[in-house]
Protein backbone atom coordinates (compact mmCIF):
# COMPACT_ATOMS: atom_id res chain seq x y z
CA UNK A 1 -24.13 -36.46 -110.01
CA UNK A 2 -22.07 -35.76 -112.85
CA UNK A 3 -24.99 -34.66 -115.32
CA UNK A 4 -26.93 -32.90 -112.49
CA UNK A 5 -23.62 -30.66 -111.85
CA UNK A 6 -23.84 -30.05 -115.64
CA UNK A 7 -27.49 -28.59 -115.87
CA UNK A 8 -26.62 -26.78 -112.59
CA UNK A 9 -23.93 -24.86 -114.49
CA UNK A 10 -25.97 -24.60 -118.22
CA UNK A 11 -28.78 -22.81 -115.76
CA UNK A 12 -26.34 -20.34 -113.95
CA UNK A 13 -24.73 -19.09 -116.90
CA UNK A 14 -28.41 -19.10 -118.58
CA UNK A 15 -29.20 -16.89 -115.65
CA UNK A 16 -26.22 -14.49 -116.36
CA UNK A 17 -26.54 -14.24 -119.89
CA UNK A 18 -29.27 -10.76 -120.07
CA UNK A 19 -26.14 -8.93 -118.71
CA UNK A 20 -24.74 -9.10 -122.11
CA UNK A 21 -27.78 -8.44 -123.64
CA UNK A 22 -27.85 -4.41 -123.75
CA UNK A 23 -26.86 -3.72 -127.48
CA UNK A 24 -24.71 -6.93 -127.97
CA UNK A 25 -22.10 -6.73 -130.62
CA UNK A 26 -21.95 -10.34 -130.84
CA UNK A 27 -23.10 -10.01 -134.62
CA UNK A 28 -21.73 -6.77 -135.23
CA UNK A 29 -18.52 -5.83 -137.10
CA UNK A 30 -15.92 -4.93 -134.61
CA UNK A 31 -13.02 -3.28 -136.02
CA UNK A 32 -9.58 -4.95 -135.70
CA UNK A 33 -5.60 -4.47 -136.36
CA UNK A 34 -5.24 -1.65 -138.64
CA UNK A 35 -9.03 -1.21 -138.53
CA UNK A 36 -10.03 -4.53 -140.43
CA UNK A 37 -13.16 -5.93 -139.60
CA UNK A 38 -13.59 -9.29 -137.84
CA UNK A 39 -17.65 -10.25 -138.05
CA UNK A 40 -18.58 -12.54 -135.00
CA UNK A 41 -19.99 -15.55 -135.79
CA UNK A 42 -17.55 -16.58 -138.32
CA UNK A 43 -14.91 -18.21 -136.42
CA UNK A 44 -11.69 -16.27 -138.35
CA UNK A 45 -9.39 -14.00 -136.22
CA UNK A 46 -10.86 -13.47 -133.14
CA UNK A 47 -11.81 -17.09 -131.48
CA UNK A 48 -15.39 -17.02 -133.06
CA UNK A 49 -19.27 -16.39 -132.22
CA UNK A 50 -19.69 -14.56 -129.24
CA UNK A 51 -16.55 -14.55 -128.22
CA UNK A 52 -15.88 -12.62 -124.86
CA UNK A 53 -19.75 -12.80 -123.39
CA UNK A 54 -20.44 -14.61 -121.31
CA UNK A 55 -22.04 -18.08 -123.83
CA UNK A 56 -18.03 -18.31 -125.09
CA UNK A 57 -15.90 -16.85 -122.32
CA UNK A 58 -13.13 -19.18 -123.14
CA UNK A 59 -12.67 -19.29 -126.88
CA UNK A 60 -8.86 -17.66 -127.42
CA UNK A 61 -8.68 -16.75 -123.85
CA UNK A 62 -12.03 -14.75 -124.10
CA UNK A 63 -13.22 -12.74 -121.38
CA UNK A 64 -12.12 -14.26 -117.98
CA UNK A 65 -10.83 -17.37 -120.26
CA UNK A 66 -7.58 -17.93 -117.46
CA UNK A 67 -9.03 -16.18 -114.82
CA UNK A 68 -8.96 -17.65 -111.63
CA UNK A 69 -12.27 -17.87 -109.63
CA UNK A 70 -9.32 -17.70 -106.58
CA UNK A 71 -6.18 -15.69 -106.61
CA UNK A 72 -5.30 -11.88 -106.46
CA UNK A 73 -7.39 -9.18 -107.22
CA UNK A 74 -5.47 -8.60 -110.33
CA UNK A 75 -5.93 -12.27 -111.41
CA UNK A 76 -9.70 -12.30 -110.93
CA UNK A 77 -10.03 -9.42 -113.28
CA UNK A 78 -11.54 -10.29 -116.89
CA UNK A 79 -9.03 -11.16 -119.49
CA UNK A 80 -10.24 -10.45 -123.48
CA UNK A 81 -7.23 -11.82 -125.15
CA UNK A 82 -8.05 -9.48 -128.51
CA UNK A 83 -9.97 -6.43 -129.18
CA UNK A 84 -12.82 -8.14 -130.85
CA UNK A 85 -13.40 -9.66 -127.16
CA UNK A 86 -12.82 -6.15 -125.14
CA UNK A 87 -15.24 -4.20 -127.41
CA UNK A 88 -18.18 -6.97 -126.39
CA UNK A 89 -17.21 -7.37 -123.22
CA UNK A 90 -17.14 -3.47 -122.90
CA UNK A 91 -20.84 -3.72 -124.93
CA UNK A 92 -22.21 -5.31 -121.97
CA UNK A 93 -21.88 -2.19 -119.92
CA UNK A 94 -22.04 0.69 -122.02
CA UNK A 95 -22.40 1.14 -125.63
CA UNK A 96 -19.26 -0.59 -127.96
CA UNK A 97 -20.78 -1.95 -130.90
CA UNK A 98 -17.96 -1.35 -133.35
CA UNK A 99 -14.74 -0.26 -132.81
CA UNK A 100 -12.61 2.53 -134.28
CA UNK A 101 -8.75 2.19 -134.48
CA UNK A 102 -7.83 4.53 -137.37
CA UNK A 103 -7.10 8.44 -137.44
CA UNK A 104 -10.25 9.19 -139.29
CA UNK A 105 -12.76 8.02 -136.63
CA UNK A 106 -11.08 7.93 -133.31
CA UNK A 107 -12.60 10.65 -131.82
CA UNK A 108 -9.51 11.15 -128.97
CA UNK A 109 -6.17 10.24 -131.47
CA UNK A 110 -3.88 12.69 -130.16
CA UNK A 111 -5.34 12.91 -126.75
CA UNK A 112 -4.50 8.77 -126.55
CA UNK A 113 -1.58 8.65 -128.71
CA UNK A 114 0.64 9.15 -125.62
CA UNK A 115 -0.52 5.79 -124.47
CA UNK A 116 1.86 4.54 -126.41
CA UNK A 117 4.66 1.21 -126.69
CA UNK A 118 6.21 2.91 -123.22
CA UNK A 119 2.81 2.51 -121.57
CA UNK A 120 2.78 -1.34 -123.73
CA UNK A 121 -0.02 -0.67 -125.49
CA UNK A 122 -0.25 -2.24 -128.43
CA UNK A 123 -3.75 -1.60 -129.81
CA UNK A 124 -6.33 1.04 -129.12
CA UNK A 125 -9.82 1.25 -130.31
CA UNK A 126 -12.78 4.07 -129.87
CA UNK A 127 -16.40 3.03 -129.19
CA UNK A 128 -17.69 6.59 -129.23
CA UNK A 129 -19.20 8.68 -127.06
CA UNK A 130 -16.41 8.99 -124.77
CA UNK A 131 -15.53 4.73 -124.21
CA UNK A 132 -11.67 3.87 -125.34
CA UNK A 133 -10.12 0.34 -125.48
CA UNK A 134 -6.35 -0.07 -125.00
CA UNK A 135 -5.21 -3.49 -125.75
CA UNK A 136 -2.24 -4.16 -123.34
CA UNK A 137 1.11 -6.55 -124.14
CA UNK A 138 2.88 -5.91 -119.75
CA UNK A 139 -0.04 -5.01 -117.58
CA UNK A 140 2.85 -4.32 -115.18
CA UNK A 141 4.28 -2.06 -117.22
CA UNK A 142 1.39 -0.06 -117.98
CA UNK A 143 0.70 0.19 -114.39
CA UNK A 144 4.08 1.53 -114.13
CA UNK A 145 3.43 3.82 -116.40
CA UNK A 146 0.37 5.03 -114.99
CA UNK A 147 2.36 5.57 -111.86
CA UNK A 148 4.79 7.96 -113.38
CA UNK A 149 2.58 10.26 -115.03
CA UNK A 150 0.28 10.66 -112.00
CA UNK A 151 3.93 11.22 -110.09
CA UNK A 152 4.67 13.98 -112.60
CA UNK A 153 1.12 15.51 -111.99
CA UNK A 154 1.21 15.54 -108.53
CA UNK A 155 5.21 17.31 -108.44
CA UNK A 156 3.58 19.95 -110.42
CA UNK A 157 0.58 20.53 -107.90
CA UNK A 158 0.81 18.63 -104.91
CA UNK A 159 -2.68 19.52 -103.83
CA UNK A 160 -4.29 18.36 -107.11
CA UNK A 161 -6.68 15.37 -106.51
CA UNK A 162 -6.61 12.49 -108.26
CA UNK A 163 -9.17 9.75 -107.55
CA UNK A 164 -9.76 8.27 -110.75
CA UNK A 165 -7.78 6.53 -113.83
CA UNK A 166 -8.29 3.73 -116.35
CA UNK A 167 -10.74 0.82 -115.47
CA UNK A 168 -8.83 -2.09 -116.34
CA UNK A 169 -8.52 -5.58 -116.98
CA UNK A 170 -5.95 -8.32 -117.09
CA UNK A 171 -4.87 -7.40 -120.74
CA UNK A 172 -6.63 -4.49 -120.96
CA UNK A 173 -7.59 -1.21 -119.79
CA UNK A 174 -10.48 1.08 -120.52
CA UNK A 175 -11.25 4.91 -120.27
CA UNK A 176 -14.94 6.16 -120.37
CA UNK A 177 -15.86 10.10 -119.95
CA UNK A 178 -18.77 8.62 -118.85
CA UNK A 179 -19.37 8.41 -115.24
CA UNK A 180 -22.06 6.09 -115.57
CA UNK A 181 -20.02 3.69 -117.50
CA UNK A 182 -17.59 3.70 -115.95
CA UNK A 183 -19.79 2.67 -112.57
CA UNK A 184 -21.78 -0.08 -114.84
CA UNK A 185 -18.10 -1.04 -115.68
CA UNK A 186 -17.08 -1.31 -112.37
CA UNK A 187 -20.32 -2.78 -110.71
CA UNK A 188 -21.16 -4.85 -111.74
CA UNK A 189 -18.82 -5.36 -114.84
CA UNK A 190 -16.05 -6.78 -112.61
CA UNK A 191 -13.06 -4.58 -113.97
CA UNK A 192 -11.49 -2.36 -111.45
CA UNK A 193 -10.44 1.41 -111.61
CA UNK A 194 -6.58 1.49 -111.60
CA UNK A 195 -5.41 4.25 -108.77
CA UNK A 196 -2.23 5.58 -107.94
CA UNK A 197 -2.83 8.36 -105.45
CA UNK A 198 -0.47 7.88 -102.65
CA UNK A 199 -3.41 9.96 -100.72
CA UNK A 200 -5.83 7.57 -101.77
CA UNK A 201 -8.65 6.85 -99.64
CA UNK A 202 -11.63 5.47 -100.46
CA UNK A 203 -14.75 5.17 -98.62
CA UNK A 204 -15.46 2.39 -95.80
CA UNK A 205 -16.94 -0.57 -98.07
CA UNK A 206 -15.23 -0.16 -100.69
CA UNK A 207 -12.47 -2.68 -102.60
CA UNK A 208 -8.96 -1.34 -102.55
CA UNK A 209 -6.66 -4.25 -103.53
CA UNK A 210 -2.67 -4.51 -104.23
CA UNK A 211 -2.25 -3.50 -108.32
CA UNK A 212 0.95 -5.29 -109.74
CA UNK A 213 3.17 -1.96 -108.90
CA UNK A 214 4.06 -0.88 -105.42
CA UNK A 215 1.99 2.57 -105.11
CA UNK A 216 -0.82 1.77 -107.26
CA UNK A 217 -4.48 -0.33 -106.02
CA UNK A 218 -6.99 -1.65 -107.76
CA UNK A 219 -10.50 -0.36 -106.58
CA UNK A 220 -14.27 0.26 -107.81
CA UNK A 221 -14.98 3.73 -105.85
CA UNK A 222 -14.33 6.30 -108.63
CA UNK A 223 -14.35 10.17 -108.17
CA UNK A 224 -14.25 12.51 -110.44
């Protein structure tokens, strides 16, 4: 029984594994820290070969390494653990092959640079085309954050309509101009858009789950 559970679980994962397979950076440089490079496959600095898809999901946390199949939404949600692991699992969905995190080649610097220690970020990282990484140390806090800054937008113009934020993760959060990554993120990527809209209302069918601050939900309808 034991073995046949085994080969039950090498064949679902098998199954799974051509989600991962549009432009995997599993053997691609993926900037780091202070944009160093950590090269998958060697095993130093970021929990090795694959790390974050979905044939090592586990290795230093990886990609849903402590997520609970059970729980809250918010524990169900992917968890990368380090950049390096974000960037592939983001490469699943919509183009992250490397990752910028120095002035010279992050596209959005001062746009992002308010996403800051207050909003406990700790790392952030450009993919291109529109696809930003934010590495986060208090999910909770960040959520928090995100709160107050769609409070301030909406004391300014109550009217103004906000459907749409940051897809995120347990540990970390992503923003994508595009609307169809952000979708392929979504469904069926697993993250979940982070909305704090008191007017919030999305369509019948749709997820809208408890975030981890009072006012905010977790969802995967997106408007722009």
């Amino acid at each position: 029984m034991r073995i046949k559970s085994l080969l039950t679980t090498v064949i679902a994962v098998t199954a799974l594994l051509p989600l991962t397979a549009c432009g995997s950076g599993a053997d691609q440089a993926i900037g780091g820290i202070g944009g160093d490079s950590v090269v998958g496959g060697t095993g130093e600095g970021d929990g090795g070969p694959n790390e974050g898809t979905l044939d090592n999901p586990t290795k230093n946390g990886g990609v849903n390494g402590n997520a609970p199949k059970n729980g809250t939404a918010f524990q169900q949600l992917p968890k990368a653990a380090t950049m390096a692991a974000a960037a592939r699992y983001v490469n699943g969905y919509t183009k992250c092959t490397s990752v910028a995190t120095d002035k010279n080649d992050y596209e959005y610097w001062d746009d992002d640079a308010q996403y800051d220690a207050k909003w406990s970020v700790t790392e952030r990282g450009d993919c291109g085309k529109g696809t930003r990484i934010f590495m986060l140390k208090d999910p909770k806090a960040f959520q928090a954050a995100y709160k107050a800054s769609i409070d301030a937008e909406l004391a300014a113009d109550p009217k103004k309509g906000i459907n749409g934020g940051f897809a995120v993760g347990q540990d970390f959060a992503v923003i994508a101009t595009s609307r169809n990554a952000i979708t392929a993120m979504t469904k069926p990527g697993g993250l979940f858009i982070l909305n704090c809209n008191p007017n919030f209302a999305p369509p019948s069918g749709y997820v809208k789950e408890k975030a981890l601050v009072s006012g905010c939900v977790l969802t995967d309808y997106f408007k722009d």
